[in-house]
N, C-alpha and C. Protein backbone atom coordinates (compact mmCIF):
# COMPACT_ATOMS: atom_id res chain seq x y z
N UNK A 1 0.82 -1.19 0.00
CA UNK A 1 0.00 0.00 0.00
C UNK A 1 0.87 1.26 0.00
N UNK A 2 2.12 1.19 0.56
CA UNK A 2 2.87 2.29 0.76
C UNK A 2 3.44 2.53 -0.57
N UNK A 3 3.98 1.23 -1.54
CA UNK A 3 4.38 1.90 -2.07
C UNK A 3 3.38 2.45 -3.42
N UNK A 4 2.18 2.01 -3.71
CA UNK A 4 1.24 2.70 -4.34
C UNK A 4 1.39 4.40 -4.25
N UNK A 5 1.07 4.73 -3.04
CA UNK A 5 1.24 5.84 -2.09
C UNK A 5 2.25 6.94 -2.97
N UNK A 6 3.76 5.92 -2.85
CA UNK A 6 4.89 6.79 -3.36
C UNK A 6 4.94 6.94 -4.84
N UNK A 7 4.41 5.94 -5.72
CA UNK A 7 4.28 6.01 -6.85
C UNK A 7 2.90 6.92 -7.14
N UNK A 8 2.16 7.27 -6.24
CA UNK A 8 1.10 7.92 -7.03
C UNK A 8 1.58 9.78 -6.40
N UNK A 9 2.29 9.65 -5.59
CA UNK A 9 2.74 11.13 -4.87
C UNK A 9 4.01 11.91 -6.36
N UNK A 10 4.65 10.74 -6.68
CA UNK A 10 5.98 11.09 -7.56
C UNK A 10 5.09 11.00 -9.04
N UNK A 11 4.05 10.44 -9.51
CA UNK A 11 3.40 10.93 -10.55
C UNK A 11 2.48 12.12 -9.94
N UNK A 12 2.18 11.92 -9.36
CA UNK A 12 1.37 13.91 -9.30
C UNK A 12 3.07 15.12 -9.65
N UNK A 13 4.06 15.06 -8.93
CA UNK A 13 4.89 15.59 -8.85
C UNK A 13 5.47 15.73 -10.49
N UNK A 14 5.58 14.55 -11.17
CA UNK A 14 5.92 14.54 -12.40
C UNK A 14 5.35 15.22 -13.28
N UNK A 15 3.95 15.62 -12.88
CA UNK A 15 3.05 16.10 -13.80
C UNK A 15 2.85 16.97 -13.59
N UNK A 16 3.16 17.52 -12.54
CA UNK A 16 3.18 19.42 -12.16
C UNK A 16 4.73 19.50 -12.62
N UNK A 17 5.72 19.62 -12.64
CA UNK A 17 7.29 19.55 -13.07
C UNK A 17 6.98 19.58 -14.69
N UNK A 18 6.29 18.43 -15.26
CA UNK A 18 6.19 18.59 -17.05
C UNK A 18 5.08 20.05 -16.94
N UNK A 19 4.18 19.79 -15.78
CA UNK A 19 3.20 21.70 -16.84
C UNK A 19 4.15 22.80 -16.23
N UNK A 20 4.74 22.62 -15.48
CA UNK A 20 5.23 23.76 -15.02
C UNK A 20 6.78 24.43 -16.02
N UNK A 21 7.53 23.16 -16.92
CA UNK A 21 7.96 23.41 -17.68
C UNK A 21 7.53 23.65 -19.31
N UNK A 22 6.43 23.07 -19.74
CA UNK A 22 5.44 23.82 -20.71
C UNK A 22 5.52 25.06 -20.47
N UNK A 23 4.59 25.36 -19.77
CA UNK A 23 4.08 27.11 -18.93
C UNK A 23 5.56 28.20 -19.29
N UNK A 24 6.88 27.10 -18.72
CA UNK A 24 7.95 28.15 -19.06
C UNK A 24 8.59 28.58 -20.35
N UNK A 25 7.99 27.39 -20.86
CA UNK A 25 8.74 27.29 -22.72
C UNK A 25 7.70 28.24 -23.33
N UNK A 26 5.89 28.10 -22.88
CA UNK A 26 5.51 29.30 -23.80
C UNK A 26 5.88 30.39 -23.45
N UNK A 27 5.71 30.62 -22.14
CA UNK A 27 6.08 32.06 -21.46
C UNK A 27 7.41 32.86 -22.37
N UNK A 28 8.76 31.98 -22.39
CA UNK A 28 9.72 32.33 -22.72
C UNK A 28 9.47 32.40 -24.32
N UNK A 29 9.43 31.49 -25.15
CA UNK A 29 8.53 31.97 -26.49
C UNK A 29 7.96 32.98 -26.69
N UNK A 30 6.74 33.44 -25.85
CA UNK A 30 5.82 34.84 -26.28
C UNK A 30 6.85 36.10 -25.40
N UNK A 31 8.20 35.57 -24.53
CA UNK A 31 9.09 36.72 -24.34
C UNK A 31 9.58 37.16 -25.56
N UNK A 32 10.04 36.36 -25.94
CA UNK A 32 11.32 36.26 -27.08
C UNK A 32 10.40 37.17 -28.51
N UNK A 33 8.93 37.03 -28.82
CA UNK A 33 8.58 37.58 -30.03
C UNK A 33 7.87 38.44 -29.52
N UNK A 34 8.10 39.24 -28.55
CA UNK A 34 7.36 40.68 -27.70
C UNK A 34 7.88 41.31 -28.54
N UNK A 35 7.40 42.70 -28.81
CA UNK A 35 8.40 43.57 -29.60
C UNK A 35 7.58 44.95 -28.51
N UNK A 36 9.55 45.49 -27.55
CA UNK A 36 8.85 46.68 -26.39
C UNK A 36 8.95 48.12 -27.48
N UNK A 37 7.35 48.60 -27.13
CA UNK A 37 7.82 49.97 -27.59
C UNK A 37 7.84 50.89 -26.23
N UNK A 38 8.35 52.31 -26.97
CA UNK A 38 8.16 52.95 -25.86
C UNK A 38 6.83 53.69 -24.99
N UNK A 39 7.03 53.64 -23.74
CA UNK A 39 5.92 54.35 -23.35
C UNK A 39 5.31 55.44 -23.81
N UNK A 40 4.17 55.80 -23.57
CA UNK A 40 2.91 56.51 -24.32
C UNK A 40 3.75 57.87 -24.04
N UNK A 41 4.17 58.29 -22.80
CA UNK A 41 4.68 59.93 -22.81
C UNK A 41 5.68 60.16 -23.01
N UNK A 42 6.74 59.24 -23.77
CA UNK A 42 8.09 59.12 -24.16
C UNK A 42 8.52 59.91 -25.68
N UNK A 43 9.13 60.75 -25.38
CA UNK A 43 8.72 61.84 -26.56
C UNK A 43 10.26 60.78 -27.69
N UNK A 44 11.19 60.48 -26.89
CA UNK A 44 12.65 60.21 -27.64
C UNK A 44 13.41 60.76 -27.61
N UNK A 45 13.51 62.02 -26.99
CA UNK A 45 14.43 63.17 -26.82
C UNK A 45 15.11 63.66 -25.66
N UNK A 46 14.61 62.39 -24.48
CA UNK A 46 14.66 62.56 -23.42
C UNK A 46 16.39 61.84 -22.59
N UNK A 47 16.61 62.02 -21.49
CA UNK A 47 18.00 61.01 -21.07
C UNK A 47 17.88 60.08 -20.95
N UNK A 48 19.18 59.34 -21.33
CA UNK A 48 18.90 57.61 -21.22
C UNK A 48 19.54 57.89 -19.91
N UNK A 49 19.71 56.18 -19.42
CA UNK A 49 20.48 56.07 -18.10
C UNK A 49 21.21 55.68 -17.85
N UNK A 50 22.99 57.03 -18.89
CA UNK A 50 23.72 56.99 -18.91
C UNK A 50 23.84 58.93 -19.08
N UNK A 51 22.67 59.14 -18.78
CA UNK A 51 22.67 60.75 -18.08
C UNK A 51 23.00 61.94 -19.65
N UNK A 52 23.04 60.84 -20.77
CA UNK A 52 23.63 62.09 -21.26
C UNK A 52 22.16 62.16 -22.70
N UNK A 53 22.26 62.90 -23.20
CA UNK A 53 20.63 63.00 -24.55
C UNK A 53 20.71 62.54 -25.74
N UNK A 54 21.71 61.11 -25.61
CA UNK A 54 21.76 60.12 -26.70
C UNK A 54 20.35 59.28 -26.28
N UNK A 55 19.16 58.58 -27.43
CA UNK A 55 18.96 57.59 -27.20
C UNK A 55 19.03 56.32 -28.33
N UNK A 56 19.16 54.97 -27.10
CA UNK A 56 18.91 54.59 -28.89
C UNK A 56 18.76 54.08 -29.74
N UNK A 57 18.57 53.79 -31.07
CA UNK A 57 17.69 53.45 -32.23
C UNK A 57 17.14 52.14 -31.68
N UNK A 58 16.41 52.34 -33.07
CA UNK A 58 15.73 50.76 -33.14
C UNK A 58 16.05 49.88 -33.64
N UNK A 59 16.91 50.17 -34.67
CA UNK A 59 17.60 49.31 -35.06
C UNK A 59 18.49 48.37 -34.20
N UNK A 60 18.90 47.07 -34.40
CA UNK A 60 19.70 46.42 -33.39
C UNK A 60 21.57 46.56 -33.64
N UNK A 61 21.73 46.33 -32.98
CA UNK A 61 23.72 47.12 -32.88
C UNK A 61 24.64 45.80 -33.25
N UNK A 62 25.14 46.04 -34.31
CA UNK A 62 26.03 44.35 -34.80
C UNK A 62 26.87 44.42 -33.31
N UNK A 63 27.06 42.85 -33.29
CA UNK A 63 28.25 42.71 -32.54
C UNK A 63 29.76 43.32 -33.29
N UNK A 64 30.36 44.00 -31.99
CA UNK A 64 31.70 44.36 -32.71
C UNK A 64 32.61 43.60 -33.25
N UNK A 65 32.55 42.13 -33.50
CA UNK A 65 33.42 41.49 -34.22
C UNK A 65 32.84 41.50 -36.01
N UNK A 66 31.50 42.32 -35.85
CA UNK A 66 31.40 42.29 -37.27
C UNK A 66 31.43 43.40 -37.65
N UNK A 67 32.17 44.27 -37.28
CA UNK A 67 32.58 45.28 -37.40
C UNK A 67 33.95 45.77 -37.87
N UNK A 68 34.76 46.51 -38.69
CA UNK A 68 35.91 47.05 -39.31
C UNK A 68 36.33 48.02 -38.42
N UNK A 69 37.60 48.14 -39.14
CA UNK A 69 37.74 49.87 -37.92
C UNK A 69 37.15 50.76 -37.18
N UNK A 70 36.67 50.91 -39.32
CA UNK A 70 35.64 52.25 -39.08
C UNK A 70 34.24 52.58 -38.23
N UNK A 71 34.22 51.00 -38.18
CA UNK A 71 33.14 50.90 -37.44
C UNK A 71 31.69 50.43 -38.40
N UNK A 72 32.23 50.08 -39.32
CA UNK A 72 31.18 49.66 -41.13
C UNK A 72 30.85 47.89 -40.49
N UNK A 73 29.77 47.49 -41.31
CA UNK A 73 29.85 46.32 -41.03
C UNK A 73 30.17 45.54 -41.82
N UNK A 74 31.26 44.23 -42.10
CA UNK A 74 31.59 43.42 -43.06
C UNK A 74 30.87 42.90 -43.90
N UNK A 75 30.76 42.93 -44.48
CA UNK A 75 30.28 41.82 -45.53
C UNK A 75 30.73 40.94 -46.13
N UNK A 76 31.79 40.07 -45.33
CA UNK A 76 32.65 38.92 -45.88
C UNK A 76 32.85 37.88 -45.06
N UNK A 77 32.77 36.55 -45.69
CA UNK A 77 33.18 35.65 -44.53
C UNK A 77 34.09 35.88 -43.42
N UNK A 78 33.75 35.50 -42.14
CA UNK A 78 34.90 35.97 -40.75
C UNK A 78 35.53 34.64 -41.35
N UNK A 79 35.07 33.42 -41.18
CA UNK A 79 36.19 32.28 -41.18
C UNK A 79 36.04 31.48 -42.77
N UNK A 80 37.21 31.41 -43.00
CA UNK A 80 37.18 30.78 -44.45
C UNK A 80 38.30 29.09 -44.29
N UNK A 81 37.67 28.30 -44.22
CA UNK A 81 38.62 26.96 -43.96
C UNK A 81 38.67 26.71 -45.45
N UNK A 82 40.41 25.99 -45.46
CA UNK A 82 40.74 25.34 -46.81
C UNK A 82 41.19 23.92 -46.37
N UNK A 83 41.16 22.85 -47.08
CA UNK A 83 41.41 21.46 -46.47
C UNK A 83 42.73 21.58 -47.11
N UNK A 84 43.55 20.91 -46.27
CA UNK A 84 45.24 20.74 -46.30
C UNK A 84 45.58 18.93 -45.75
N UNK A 85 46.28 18.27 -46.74
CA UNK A 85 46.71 17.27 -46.26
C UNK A 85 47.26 17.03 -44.75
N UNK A 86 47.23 15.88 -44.44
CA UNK A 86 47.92 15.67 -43.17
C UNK A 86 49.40 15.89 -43.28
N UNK A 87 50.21 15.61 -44.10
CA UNK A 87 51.49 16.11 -44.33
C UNK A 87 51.95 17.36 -44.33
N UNK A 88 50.96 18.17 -44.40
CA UNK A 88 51.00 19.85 -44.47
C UNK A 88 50.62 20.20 -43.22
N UNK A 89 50.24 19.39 -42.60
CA UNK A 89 49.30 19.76 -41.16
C UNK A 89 50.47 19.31 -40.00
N UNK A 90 51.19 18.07 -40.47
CA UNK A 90 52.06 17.84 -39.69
C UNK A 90 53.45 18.73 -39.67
N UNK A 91 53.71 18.99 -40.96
CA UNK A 91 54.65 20.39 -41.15
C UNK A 91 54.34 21.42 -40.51
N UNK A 92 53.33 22.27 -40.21
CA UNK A 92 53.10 22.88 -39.68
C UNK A 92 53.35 23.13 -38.40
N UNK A 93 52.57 22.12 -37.76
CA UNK A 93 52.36 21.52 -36.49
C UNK A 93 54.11 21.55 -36.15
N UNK A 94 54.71 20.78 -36.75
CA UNK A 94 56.42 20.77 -36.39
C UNK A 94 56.62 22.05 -36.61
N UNK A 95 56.64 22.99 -37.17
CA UNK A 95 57.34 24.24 -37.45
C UNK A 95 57.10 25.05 -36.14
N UNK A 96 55.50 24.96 -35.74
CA UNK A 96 55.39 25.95 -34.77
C UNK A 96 56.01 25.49 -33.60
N UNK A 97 56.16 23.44 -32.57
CA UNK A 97 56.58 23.22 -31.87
C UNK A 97 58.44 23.51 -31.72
N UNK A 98 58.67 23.13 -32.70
CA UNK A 98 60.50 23.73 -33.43
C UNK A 98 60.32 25.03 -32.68
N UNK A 99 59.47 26.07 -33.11
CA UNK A 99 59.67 27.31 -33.10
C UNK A 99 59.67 28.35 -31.82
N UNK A 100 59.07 27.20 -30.61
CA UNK A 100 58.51 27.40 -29.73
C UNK A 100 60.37 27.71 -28.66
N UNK A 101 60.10 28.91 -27.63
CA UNK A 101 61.31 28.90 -26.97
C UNK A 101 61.59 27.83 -26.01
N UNK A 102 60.38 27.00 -25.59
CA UNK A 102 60.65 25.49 -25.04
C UNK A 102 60.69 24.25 -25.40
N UNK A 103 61.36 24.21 -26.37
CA UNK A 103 61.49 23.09 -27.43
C UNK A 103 62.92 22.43 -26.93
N UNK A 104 62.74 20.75 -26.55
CA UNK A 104 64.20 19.86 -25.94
C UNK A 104 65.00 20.12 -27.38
N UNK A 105 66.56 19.93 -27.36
CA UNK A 105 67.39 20.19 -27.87
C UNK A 105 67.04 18.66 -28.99
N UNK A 106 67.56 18.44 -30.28
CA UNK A 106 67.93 17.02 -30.76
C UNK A 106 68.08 16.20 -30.15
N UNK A 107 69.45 16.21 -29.28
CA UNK A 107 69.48 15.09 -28.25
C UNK A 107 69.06 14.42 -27.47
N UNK A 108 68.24 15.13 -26.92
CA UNK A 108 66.98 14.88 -25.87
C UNK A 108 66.14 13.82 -26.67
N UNK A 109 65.65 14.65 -27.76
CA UNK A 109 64.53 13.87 -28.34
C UNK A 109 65.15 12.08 -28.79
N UNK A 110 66.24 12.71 -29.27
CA UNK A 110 66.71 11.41 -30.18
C UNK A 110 66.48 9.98 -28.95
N UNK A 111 67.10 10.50 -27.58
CA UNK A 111 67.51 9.68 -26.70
C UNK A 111 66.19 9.09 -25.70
N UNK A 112 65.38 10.08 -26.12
CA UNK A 112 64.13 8.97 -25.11
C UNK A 112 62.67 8.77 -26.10
């Protein structure tokens, strides 16, 4: 009888835990496609709260890695991969460890 008890206490529990995570997935859904405007007596001309009479746009602000100096936004691939043999990869790979100021002498290597 008891354990009826525990199995029917841990399905009620299961089933408030699944609506209570529903409830959060729409909630967070109808966050995500809110669109805030501004309040009704908000003329736009007013201080932000950083004190000074910038505010601003509506537009959304690239991240600065997609950004140039000037401050323009790219329009070019950030990462461009080319496939390179393993022989080119292992050259490499040796050139930079070689190159490194803690690299064992020949001897070292040869001997263990």
């Amino acid at each position: 009888m008891l354990h009826l008890l525990y199995i029917l206490a841990f399905s009620v529990l299961a089933i408030l835990a699944v609506g209570n995570l529903i409830r959060s997935l729409l909630t967070l859904g109808l966050e995500s496609t809110r669109s805030y405007s501004a309040p009704s007596g908000f003329s736009g001309m007013g201080q932000n709260a950083y004190g000074n009479g910038s505010v601003l746009s509506r537009r959304p602000v690239p991240h600065p890695e997609f950004l140039d100096d000037t401050g323009n936004v790219i329009n070019e691939p950030l990462l461009i991969m080319r496939s390179i043999t393993v022989e080119d990869a292992r050259e490499q790979l040796d050139a930079l460890y070689n190159s490194s100021p803690n690299t064992p002498t020949n001897d070292r290597r040869e001997e263990s």
